[in-house]
PDB file of N, CA and C in Angstrom:
ATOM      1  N   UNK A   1     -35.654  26.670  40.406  1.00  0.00           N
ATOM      2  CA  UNK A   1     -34.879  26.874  39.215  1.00  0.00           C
ATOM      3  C   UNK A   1     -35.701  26.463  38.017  1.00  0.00           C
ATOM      4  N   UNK A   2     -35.461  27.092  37.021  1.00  0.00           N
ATOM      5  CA  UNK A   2     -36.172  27.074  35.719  1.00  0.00           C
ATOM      6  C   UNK A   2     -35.767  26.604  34.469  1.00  0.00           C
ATOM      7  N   UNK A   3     -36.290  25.222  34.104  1.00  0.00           N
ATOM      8  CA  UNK A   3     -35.015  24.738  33.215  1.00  0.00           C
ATOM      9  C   UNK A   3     -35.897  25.246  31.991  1.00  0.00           C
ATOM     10  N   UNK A   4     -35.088  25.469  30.555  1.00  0.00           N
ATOM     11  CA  UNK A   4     -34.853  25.986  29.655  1.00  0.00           C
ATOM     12  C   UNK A   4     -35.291  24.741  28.912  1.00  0.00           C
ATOM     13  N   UNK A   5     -36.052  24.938  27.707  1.00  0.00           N
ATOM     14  CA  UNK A   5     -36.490  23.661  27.332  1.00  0.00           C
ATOM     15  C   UNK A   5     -35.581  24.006  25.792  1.00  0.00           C
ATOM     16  N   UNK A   6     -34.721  22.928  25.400  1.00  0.00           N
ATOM     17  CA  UNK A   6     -33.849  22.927  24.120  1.00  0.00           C
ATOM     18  C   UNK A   6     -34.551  22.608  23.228  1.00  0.00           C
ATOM     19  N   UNK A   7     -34.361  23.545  22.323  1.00  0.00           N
ATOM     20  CA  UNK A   7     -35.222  23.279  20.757  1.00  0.00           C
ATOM     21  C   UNK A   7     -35.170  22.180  20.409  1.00  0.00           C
ATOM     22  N   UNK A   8     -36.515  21.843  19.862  1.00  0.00           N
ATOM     23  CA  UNK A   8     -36.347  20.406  19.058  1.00  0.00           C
ATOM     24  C   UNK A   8     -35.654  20.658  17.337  1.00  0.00           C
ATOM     25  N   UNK A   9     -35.109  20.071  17.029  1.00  0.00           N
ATOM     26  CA  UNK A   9     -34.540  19.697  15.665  1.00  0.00           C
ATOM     27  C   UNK A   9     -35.389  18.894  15.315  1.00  0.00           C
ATOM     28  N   UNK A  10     -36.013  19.185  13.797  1.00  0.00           N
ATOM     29  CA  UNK A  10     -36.529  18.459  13.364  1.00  0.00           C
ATOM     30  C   UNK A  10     -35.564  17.566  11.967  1.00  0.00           C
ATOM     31  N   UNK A  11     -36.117  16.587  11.864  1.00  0.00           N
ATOM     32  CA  UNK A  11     -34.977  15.523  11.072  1.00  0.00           C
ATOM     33  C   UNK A  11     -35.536  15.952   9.365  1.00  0.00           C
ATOM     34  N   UNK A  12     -34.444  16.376   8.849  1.00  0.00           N
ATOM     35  CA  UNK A  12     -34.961  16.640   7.181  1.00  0.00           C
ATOM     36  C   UNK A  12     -35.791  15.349   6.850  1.00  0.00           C
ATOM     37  N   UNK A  13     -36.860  16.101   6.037  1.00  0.00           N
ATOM     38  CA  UNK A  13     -37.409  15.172   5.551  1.00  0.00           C
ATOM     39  C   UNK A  13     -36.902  15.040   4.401  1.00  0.00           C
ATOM     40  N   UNK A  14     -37.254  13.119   3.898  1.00  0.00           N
ATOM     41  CA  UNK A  14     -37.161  13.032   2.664  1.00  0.00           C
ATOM     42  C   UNK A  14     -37.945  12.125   2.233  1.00  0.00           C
ATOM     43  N   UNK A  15     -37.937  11.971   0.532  1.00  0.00           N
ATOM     44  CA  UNK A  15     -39.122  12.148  -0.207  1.00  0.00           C
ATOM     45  C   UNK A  15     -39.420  10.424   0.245  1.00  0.00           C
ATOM     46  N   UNK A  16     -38.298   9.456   0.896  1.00  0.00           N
ATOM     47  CA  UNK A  16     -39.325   8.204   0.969  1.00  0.00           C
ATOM     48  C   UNK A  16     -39.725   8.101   2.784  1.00  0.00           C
ATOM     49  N   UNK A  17     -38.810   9.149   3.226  1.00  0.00           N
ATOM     50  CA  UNK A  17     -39.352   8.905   4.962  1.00  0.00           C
ATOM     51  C   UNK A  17     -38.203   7.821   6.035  1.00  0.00           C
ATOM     52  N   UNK A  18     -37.330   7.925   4.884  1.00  0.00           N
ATOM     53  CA  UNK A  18     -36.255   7.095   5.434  1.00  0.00           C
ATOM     54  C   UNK A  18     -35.204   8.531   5.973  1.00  0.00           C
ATOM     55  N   UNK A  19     -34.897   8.174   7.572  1.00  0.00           N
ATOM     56  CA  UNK A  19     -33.744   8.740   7.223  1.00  0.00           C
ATOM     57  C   UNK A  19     -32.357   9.100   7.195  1.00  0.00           C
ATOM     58  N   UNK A  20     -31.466   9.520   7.665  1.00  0.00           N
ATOM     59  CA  UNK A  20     -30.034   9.348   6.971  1.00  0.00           C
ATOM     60  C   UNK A  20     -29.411   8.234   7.497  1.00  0.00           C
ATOM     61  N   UNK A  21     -29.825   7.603   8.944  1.00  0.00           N
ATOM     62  CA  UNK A  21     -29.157   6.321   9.090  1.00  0.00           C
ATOM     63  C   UNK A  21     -29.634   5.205   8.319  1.00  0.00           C
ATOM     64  N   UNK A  22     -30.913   5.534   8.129  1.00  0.00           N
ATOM     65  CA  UNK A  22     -30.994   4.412   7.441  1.00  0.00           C
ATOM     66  C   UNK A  22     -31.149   4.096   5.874  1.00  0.00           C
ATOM     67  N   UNK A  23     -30.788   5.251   5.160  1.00  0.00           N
ATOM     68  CA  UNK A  23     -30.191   4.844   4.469  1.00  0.00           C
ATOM     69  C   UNK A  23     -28.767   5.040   4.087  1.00  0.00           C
ATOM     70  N   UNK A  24     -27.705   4.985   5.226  1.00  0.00           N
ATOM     71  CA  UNK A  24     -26.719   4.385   5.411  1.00  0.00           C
ATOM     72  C   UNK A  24     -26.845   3.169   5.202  1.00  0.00           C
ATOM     73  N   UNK A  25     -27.933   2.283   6.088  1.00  0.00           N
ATOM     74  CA  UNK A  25     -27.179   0.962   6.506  1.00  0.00           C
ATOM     75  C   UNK A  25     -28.203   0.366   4.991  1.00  0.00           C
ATOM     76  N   UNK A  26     -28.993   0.608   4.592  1.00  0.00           N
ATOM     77  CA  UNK A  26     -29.606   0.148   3.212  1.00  0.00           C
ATOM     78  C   UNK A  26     -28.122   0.427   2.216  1.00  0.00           C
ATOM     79  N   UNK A  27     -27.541   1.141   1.995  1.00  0.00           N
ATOM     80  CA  UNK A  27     -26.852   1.510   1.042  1.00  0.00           C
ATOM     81  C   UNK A  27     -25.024  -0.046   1.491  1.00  0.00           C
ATOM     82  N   UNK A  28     -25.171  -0.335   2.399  1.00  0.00           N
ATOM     83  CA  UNK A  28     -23.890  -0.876   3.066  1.00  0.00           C
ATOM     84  C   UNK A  28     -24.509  -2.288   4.082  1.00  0.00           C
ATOM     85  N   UNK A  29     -24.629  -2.978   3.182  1.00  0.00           N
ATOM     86  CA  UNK A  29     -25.318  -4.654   4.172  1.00  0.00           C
ATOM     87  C   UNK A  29     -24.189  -5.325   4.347  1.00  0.00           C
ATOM     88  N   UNK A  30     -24.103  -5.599   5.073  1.00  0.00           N
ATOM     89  CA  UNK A  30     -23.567  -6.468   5.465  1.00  0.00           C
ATOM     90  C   UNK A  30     -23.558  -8.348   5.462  1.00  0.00           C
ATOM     91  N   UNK A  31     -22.511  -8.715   4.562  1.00  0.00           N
ATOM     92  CA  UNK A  31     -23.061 -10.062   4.004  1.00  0.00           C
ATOM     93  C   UNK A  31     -23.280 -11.255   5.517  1.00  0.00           C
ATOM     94  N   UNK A  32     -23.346 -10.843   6.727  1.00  0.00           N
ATOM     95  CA  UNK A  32     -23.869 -11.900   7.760  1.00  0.00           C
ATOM     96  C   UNK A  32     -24.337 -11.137   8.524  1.00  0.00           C
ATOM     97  N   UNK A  33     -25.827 -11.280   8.764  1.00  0.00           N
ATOM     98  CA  UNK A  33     -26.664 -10.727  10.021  1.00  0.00           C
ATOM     99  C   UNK A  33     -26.408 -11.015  11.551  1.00  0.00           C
ATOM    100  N   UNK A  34     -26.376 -10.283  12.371  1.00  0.00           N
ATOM    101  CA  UNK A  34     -26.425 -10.398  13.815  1.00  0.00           C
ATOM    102  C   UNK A  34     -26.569 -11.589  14.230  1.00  0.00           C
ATOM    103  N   UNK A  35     -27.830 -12.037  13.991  1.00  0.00           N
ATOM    104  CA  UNK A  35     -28.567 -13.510  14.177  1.00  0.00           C
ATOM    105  C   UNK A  35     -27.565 -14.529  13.909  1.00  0.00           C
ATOM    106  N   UNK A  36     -27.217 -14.327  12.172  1.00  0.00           N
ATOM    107  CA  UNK A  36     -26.564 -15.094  12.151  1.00  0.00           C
ATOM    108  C   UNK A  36     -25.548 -15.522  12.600  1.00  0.00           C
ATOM    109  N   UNK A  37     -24.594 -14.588  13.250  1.00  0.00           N
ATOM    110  CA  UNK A  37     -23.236 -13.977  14.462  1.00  0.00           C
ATOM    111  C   UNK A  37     -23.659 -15.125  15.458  1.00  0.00           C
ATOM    112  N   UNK A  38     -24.913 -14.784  15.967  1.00  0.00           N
ATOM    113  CA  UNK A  38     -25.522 -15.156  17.055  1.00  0.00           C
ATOM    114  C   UNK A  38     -25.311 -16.539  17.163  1.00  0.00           C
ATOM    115  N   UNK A  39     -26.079 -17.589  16.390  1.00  0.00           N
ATOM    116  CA  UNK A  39     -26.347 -18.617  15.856  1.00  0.00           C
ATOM    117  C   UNK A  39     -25.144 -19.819  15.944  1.00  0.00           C
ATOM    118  N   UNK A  40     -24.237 -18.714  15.163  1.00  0.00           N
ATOM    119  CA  UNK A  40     -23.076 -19.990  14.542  1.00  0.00           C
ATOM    120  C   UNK A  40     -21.843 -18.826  14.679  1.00  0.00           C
ATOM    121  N   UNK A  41     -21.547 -18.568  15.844  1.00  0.00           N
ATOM    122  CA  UNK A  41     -20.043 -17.208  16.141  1.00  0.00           C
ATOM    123  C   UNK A  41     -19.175 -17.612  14.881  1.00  0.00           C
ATOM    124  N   UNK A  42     -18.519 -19.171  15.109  1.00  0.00           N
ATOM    125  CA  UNK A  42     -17.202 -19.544  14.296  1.00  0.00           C
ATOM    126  C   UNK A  42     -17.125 -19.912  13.309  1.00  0.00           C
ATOM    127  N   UNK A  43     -18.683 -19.765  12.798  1.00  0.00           N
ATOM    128  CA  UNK A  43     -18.591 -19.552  11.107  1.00  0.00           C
ATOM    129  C   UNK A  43     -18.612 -18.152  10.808  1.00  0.00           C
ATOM    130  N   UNK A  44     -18.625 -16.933  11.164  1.00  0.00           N
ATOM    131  CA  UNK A  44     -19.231 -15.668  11.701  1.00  0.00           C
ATOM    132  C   UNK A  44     -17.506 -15.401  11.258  1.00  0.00           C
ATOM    133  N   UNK A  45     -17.031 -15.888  12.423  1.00  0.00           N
ATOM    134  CA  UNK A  45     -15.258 -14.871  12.391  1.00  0.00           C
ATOM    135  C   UNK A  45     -14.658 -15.594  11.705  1.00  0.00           C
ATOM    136  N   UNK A  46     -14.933 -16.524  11.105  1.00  0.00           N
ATOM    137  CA  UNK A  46     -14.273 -17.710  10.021  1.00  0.00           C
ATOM    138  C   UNK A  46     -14.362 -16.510   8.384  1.00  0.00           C
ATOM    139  N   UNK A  47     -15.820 -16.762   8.181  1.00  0.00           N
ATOM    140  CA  UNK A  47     -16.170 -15.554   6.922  1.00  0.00           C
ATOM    141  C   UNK A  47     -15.276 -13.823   7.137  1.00  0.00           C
ATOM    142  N   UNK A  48     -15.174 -13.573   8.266  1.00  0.00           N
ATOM    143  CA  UNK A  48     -14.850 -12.069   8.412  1.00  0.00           C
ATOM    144  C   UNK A  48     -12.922 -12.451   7.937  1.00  0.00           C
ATOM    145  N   UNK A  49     -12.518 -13.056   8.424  1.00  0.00           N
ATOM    146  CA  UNK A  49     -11.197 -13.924   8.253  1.00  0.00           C
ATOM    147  C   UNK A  49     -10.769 -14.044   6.703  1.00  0.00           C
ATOM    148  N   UNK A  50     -11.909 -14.521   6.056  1.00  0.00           N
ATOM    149  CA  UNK A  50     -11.936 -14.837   4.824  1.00  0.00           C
ATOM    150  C   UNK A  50     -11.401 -13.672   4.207  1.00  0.00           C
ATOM    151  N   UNK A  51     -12.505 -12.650   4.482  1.00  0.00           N
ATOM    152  CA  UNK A  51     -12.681 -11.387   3.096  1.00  0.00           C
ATOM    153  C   UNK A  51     -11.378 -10.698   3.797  1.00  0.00           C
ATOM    154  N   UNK A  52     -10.856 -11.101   5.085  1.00  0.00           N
ATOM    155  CA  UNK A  52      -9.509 -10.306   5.508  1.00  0.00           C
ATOM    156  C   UNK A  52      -8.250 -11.030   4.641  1.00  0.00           C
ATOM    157  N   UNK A  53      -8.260 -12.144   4.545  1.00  0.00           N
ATOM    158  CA  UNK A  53      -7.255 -13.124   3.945  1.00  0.00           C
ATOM    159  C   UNK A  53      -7.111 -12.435   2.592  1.00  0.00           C
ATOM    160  N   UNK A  54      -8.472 -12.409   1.717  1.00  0.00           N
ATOM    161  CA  UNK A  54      -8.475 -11.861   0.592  1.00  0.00           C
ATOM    162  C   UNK A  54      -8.091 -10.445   0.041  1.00  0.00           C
ATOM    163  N   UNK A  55      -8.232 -10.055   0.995  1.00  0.00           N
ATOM    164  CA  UNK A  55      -7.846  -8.084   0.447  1.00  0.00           C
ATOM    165  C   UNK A  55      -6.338  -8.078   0.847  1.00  0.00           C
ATOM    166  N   UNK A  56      -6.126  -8.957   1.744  1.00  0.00           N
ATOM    167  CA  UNK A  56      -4.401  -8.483   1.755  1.00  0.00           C
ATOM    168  C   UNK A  56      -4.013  -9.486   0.602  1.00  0.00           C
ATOM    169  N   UNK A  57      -4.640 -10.380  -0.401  1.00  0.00           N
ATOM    170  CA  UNK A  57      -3.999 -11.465  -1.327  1.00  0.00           C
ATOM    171  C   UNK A  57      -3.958 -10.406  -2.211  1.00  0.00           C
ATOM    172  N   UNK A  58      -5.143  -9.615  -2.689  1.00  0.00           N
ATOM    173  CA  UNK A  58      -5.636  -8.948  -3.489  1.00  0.00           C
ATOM    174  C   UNK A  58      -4.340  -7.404  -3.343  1.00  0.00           C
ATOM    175  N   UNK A  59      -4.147  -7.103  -2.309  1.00  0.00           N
ATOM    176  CA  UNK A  59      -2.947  -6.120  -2.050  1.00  0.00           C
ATOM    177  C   UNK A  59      -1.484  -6.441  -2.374  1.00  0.00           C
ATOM    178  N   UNK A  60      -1.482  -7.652  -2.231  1.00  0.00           N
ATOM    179  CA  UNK A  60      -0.298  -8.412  -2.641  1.00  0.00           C
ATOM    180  C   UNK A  60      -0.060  -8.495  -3.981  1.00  0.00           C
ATOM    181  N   UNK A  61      -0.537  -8.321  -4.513  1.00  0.00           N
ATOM    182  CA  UNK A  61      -0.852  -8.752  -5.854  1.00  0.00           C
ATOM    183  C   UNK A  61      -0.642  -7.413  -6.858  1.00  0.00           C
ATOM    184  N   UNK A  62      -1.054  -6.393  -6.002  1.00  0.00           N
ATOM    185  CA  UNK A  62      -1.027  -5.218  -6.625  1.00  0.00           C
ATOM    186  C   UNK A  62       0.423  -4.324  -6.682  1.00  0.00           C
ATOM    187  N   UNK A  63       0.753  -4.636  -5.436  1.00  0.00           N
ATOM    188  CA  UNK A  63       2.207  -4.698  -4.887  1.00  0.00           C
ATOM    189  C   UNK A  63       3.237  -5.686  -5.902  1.00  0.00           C
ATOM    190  N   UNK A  64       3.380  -6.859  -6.356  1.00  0.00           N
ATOM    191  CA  UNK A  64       4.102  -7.776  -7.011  1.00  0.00           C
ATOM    192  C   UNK A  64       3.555  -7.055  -8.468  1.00  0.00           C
ATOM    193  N   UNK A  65       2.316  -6.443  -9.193  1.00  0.00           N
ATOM    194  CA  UNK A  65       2.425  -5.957 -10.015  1.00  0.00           C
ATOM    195  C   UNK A  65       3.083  -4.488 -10.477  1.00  0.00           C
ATOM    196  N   UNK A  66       3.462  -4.095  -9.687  1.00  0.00           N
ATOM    197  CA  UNK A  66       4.161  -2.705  -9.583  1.00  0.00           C
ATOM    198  C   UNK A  66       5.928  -2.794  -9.416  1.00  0.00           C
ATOM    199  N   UNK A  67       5.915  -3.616  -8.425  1.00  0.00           N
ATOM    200  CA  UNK A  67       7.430  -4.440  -8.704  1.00  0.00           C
ATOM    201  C   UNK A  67       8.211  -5.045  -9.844  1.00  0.00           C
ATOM    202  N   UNK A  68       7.309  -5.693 -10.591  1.00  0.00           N
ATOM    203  CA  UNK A  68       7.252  -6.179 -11.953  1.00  0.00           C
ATOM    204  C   UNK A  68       7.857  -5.127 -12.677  1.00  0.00           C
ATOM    205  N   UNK A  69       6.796  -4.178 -12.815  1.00  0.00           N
ATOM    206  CA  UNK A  69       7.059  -3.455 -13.880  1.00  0.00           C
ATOM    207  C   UNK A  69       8.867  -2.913 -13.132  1.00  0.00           C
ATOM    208  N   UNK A  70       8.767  -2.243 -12.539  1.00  0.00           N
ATOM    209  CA  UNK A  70      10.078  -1.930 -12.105  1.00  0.00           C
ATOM    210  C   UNK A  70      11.245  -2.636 -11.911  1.00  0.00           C
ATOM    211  N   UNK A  71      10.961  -3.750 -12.130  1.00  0.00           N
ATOM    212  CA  UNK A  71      12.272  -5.094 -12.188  1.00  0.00           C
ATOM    213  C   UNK A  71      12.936  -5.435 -13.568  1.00  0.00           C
ATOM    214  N   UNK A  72      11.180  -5.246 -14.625  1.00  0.00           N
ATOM    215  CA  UNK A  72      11.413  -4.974 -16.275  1.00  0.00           C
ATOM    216  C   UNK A  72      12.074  -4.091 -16.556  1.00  0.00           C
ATOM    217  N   UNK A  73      11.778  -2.416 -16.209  1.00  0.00           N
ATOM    218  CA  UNK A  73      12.839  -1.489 -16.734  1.00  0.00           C
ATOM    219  C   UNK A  73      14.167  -1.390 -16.068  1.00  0.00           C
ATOM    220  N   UNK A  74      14.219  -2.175 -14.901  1.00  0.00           N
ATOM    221  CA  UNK A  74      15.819  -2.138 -14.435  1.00  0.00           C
ATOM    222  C   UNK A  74      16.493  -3.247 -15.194  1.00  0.00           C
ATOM    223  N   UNK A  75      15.711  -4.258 -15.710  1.00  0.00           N
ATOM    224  CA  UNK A  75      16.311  -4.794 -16.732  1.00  0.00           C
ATOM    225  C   UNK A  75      16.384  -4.871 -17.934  1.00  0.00           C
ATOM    226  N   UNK A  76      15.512  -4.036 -18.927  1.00  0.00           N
ATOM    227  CA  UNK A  76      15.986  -3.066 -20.019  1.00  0.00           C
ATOM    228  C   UNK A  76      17.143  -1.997 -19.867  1.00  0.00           C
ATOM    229  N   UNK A  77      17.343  -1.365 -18.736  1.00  0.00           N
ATOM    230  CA  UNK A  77      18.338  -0.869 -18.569  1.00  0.00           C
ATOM    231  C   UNK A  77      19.546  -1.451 -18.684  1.00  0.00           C
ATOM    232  N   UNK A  78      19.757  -2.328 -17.628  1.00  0.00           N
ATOM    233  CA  UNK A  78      21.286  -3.531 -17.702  1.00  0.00           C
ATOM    234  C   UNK A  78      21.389  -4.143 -19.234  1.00  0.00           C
ATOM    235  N   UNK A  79      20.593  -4.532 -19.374  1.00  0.00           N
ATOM    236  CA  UNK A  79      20.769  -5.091 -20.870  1.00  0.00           C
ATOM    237  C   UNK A  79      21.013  -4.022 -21.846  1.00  0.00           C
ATOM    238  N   UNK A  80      20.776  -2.888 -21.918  1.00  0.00           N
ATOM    239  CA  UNK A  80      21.664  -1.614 -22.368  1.00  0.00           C
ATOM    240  C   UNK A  80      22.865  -1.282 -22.481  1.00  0.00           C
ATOM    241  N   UNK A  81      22.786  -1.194 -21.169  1.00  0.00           N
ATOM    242  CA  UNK A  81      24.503  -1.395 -20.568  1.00  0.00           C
ATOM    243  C   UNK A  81      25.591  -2.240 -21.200  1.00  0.00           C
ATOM    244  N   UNK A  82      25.025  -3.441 -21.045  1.00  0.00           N
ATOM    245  CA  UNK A  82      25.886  -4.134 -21.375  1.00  0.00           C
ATOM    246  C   UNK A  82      26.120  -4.788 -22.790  1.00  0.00           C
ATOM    247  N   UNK A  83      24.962  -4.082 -23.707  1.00  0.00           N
ATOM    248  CA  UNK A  83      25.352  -4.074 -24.861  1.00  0.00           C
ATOM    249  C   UNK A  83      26.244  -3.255 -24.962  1.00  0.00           C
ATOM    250  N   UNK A  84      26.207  -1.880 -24.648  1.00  0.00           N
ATOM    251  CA  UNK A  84      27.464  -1.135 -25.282  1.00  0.00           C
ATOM    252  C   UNK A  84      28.490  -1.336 -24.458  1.00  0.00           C
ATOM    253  N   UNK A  85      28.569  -2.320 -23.412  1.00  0.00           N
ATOM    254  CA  UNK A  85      29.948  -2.638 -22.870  1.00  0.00           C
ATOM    255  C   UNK A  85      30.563  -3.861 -24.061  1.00  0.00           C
ATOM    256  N   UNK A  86      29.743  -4.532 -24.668  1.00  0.00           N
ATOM    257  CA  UNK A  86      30.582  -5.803 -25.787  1.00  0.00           C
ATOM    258  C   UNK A  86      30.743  -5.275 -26.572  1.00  0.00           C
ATOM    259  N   UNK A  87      30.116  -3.858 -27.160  1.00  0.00           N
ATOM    260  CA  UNK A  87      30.341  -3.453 -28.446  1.00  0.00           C
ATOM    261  C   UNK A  87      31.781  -2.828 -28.295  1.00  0.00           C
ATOM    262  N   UNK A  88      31.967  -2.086 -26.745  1.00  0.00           N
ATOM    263  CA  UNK A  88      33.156  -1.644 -26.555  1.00  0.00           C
ATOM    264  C   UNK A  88      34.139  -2.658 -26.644  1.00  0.00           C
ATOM    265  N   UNK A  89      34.128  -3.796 -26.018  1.00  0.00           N
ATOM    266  CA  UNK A  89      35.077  -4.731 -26.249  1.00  0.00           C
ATOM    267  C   UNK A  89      35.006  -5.664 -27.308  1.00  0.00           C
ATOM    268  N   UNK A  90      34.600  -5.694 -28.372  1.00  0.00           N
ATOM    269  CA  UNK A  90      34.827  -6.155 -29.481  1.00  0.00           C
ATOM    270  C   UNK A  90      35.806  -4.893 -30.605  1.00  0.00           C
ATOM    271  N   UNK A  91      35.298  -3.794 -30.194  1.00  0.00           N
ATOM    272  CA  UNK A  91      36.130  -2.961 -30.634  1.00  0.00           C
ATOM    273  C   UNK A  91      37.799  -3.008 -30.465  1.00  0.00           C
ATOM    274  N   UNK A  92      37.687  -3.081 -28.786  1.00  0.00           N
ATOM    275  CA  UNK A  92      39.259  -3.014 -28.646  1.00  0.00           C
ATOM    276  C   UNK A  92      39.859  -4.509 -29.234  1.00  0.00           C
ATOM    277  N   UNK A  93      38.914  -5.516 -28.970  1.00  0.00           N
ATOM    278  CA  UNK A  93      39.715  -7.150 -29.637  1.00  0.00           C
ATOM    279  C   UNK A  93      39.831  -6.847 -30.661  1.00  0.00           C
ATOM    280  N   UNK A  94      38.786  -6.076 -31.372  1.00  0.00           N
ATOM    281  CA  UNK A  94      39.322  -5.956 -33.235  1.00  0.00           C
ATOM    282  C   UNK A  94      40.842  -5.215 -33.136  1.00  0.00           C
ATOM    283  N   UNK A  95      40.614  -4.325 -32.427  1.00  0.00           N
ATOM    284  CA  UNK A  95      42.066  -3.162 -32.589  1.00  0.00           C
ATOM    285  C   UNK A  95      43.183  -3.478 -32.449  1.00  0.00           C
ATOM    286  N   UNK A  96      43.005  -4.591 -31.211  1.00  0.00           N
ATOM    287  CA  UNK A  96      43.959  -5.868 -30.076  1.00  0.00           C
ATOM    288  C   UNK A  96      44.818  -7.091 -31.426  1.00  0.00           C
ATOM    289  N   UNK A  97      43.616  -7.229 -32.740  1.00  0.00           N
ATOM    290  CA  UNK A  97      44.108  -8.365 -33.418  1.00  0.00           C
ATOM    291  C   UNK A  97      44.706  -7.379 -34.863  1.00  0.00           C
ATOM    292  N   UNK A  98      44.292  -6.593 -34.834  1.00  0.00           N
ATOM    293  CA  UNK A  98      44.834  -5.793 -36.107  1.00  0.00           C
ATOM    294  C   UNK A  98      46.667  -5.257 -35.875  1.00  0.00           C
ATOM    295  N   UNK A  99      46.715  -5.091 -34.691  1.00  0.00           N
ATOM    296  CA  UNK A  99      48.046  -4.380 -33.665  1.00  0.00           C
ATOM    297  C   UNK A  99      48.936  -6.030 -34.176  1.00  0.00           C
ATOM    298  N   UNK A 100      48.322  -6.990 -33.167  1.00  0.00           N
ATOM    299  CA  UNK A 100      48.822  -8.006 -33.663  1.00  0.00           C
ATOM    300  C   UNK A 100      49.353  -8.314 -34.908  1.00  0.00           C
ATOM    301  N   UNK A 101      48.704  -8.450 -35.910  1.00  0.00           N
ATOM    302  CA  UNK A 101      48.526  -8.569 -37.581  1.00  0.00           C
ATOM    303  C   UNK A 101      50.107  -7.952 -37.937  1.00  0.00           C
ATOM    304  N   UNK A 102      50.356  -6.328 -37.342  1.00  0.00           N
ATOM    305  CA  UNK A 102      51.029  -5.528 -38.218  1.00  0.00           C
ATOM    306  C   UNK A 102      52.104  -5.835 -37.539  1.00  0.00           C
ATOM    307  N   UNK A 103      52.468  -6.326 -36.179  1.00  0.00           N
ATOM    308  CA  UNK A 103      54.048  -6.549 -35.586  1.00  0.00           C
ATOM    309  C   UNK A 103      54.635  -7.944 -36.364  1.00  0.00           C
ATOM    310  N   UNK A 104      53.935  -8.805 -36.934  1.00  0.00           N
ATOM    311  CA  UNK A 104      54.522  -9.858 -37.272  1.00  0.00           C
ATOM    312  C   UNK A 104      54.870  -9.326 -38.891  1.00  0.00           C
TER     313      UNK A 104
END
């Protein structure tokens, strides 16, 4: 049997000779090296812990600012409301004491 030899692909070149993985991982470092993993694990998943703690603080935050605003205009609203609910009832007490006034 006669095996078929599969074309080689050649890898684009580019102009510094790097190529696309690596400059992936140039473009995206990672702030603790392998070694360092290696070395000291439970300072390793301690730091990864960290920047996890932080993006959900940081999400939280973004979340309680969006709430905000929407807690403000539901309460510009009520306070609307209920101005023209006293204006209504100062009306009828005026009307309530004038009624009064004219039976006596």
């Amino acid at each position: 049997m006669a095996t078929t030899k599969k074309p080689t692909t050649k890898k684009p070149a580019t102009s510094t000779g790097k190529t696309l993985a690596d400059k992936a991982t140039d473009a995206v470092k990672m702030p603790i090296s392998f070694e360092q993993f290696v070395k000291n694990p439970v300072l390793g998943v301690a730091f990864v812990c960290l920047i996890g703690i932080g993006y959900v603080y940081i999400d939280l935050k973004k979340g309680n600012d969006k709430r905000d605003t929407s807690c403000e205009t539901d309460k510009k609203d009520c306070k609307e409301t209920i101005n023209k609910k006293d204006s209504i009832i100062l009306k009828l007490a005026t009307q309530n004491a004038i009624i009064e006034a004219t039976k006596k």
